[in-house]
Protein backbone atom coordinates (compact mmCIF):
# COMPACT_ATOMS: atom_id res chain seq x y z
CA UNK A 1 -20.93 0.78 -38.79
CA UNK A 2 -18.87 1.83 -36.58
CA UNK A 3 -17.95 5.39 -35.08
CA UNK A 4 -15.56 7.56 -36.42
CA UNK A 5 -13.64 9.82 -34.73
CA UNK A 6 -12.56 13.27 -36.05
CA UNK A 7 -9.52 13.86 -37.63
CA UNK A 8 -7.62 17.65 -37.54
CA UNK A 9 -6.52 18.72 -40.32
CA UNK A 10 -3.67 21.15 -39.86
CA UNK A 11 -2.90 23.85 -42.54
CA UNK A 12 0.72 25.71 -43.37
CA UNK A 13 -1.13 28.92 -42.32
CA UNK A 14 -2.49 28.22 -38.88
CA UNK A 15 -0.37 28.93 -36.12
CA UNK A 16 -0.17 25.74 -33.43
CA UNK A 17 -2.06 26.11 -30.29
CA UNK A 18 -1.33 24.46 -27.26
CA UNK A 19 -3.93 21.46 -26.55
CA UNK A 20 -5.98 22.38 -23.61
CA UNK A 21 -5.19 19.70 -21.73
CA UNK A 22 -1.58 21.37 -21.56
CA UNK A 23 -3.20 24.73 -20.49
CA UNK A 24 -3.17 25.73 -16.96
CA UNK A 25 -6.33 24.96 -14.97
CA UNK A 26 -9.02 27.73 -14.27
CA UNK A 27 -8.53 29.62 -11.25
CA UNK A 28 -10.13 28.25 -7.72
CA UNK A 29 -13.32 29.22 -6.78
CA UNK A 30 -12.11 30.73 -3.48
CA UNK A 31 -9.20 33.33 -4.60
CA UNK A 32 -12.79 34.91 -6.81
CA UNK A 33 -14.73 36.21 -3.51
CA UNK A 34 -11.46 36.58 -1.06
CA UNK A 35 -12.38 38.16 1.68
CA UNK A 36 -9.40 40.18 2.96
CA UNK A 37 -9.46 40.99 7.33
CA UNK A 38 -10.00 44.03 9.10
CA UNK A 39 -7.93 46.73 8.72
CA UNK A 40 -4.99 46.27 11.25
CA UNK A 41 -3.29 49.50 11.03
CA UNK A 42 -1.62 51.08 13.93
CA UNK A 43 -4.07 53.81 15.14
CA UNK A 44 -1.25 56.10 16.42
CA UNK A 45 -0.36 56.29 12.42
CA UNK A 46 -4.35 56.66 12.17
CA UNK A 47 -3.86 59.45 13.69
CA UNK A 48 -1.10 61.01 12.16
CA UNK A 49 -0.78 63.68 9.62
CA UNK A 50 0.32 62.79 6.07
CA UNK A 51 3.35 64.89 6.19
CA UNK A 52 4.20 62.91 9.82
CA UNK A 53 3.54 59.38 8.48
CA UNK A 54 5.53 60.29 5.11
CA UNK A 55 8.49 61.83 7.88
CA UNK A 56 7.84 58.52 9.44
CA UNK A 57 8.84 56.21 6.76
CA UNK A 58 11.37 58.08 5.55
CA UNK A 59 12.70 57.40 8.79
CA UNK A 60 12.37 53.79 8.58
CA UNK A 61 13.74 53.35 5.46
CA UNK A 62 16.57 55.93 5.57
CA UNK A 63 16.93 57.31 2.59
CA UNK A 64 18.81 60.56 3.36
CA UNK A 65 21.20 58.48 5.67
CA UNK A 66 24.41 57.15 3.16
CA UNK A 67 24.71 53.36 2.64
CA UNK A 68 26.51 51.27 4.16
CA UNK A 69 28.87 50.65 1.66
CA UNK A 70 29.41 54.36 1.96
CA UNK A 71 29.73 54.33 5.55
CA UNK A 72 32.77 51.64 5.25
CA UNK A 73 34.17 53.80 2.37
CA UNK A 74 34.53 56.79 4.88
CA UNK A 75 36.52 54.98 7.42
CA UNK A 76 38.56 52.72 5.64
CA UNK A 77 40.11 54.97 2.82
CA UNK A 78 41.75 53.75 -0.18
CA UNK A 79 45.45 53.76 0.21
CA UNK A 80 47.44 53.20 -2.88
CA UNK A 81 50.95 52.04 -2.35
CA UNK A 82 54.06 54.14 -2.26
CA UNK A 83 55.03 54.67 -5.34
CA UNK A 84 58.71 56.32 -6.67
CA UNK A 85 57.88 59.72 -8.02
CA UNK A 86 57.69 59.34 -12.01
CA UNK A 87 57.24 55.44 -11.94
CA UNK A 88 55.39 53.46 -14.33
CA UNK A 89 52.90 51.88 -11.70
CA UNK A 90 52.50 55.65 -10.51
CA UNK A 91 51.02 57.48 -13.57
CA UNK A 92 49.04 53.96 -14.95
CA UNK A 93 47.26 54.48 -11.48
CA UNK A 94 47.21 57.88 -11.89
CA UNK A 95 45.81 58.08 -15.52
CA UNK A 96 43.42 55.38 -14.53
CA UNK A 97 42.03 57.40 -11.61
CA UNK A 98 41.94 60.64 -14.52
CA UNK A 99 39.61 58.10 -16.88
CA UNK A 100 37.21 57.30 -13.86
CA UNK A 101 37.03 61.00 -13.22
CA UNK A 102 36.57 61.78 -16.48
CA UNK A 103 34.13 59.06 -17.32
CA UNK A 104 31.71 59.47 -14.27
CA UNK A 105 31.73 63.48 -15.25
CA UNK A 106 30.41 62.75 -19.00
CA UNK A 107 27.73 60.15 -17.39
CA UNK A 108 26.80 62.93 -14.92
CA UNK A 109 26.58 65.48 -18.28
CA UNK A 110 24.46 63.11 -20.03
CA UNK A 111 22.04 62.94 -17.06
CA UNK A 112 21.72 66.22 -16.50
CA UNK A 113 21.35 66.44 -20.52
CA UNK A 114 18.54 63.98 -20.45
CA UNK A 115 16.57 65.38 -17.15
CA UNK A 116 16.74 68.69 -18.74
CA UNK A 117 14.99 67.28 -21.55
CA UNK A 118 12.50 65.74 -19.64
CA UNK A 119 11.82 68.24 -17.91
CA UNK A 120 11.25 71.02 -20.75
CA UNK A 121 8.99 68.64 -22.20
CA UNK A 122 7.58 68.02 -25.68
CA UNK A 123 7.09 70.88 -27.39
CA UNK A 124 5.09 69.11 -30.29
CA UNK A 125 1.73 71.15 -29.03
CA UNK A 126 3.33 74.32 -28.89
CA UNK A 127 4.10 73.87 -33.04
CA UNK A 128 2.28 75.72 -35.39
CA UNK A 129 0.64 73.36 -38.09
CA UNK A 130 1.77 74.72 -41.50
CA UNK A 131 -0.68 77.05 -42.81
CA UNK A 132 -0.21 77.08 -46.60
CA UNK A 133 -1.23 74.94 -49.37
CA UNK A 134 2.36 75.39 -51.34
CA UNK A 135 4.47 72.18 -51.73
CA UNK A 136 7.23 74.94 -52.26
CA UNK A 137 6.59 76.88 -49.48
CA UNK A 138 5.94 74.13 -46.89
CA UNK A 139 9.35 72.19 -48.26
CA UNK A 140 11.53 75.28 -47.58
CA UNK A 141 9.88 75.60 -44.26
CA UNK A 142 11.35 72.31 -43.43
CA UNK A 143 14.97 72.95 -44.82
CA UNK A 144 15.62 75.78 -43.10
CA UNK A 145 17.67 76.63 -45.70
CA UNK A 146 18.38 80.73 -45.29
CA UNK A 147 18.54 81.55 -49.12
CA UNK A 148 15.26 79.17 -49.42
CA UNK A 149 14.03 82.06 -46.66
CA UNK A 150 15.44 85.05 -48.32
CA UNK A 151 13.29 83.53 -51.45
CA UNK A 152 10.05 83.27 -49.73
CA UNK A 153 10.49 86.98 -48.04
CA UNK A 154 10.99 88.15 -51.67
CA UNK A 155 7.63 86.36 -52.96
CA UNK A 156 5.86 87.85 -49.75
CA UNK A 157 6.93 91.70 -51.09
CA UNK A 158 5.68 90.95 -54.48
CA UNK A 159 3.60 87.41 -55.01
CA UNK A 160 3.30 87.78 -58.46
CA UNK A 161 7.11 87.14 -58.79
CA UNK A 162 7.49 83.52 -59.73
CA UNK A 163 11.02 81.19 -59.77
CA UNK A 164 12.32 82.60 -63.14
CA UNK A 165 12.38 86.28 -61.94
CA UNK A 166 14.68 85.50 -58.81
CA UNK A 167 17.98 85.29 -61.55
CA UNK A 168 20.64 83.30 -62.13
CA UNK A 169 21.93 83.81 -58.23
CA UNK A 170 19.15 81.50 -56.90
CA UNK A 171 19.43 78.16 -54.93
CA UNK A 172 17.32 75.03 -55.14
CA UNK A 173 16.08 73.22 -52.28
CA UNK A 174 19.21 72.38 -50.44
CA UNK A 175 20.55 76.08 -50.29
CA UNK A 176 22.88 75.18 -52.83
CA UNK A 177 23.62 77.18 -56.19
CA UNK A 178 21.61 75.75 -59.12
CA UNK A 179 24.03 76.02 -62.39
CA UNK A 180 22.21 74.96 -65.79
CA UNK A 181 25.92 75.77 -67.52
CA UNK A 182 24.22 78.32 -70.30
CA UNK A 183 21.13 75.79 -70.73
CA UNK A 184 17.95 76.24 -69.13
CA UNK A 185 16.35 73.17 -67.83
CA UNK A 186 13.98 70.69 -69.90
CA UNK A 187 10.02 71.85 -68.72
């Protein structure tokens, strides 16, 4: 008889792997154990400070110094042509140079919006976790509505009051007026 290989059955659910002789190869033994050199650092920044070596790099990368781009934008100015006063080509350039303006002002709003944010921080920890066991009490707290708070003051004064003895004046859970034209409501 002879040998019989195995067959794979694939099934709708499985999800198709790659074959492993498609996958990449293990890792050499060598980049395991690498040895890295001594440590070739300068020793006159040994030897500095940390506020010196962090002056130091600043330095080198200069970051407080304006870009080149910047530079070239000081001494070559944009000169727009001369233009008759009241001309078409003079107010599209100027109300194009009024929506740049205005644009780059709202992006600089909406940063300072969103850094203002960040920086206040969540104030999730700082909430109080609701306190009561009322479904009534806890969905009015989460309305907001200022009748639905006028409601629960009243049932603070005297808790025995219930719904019915608040009158006809009362609102339901939106804050608006609840009007059963004559009829009271099905229980």
């Amino acid at each position: 008889m002879a040998p019989t290989t195995p067959t794979t059955t694939f099934y709708p659910g499985d999800l198709p792997y790659a074959r492993p002789a498609l996958m990449r190869p293990p890792s050499p033994a060598g980049s395991i154990n690498t040895e890295y050199g001594p440590d070739e650092t300068d020793p006159k920044e040994l030897a500095m400070s940390d506020e010196e070596f962090e002056r130091k790099i600043l330095a080198e990368l200069k970051i407080d110094q304006p870009a080149d781009p910047e530079v070239q934008a000081d001494m070559m100015p944009i000169r727009f042509p001369f233009f008759q006063p009241g001309s078409h080509e003079e107010r599209v350039v100027y109300q194009h140079t009024l929506y740049m303006l205005e644009k780059r002002v709202q992006e600089l709003d909406e940063n300072e919006l969103v850094e203002s944010i960040m920086m206040r921080g969540s104030s999730v920890q700082m909430d109080t976790p609701t306190s009561s066991n009322d479904v009534d009490e806890i969905m009015r707290s989460m309305m907001g509505s200022t009748i639905s708070r006028a409601v629960s003051e009243v049932r603070k004064e005297d808790p025995r009051m219930s719904a019915n003895d608040l009158g006809d004046d009362r609102a339901d859970v939106f804050g608006q007026p609840v009007s059963w034209k004559g009829k009271e409501p099905a229980r």
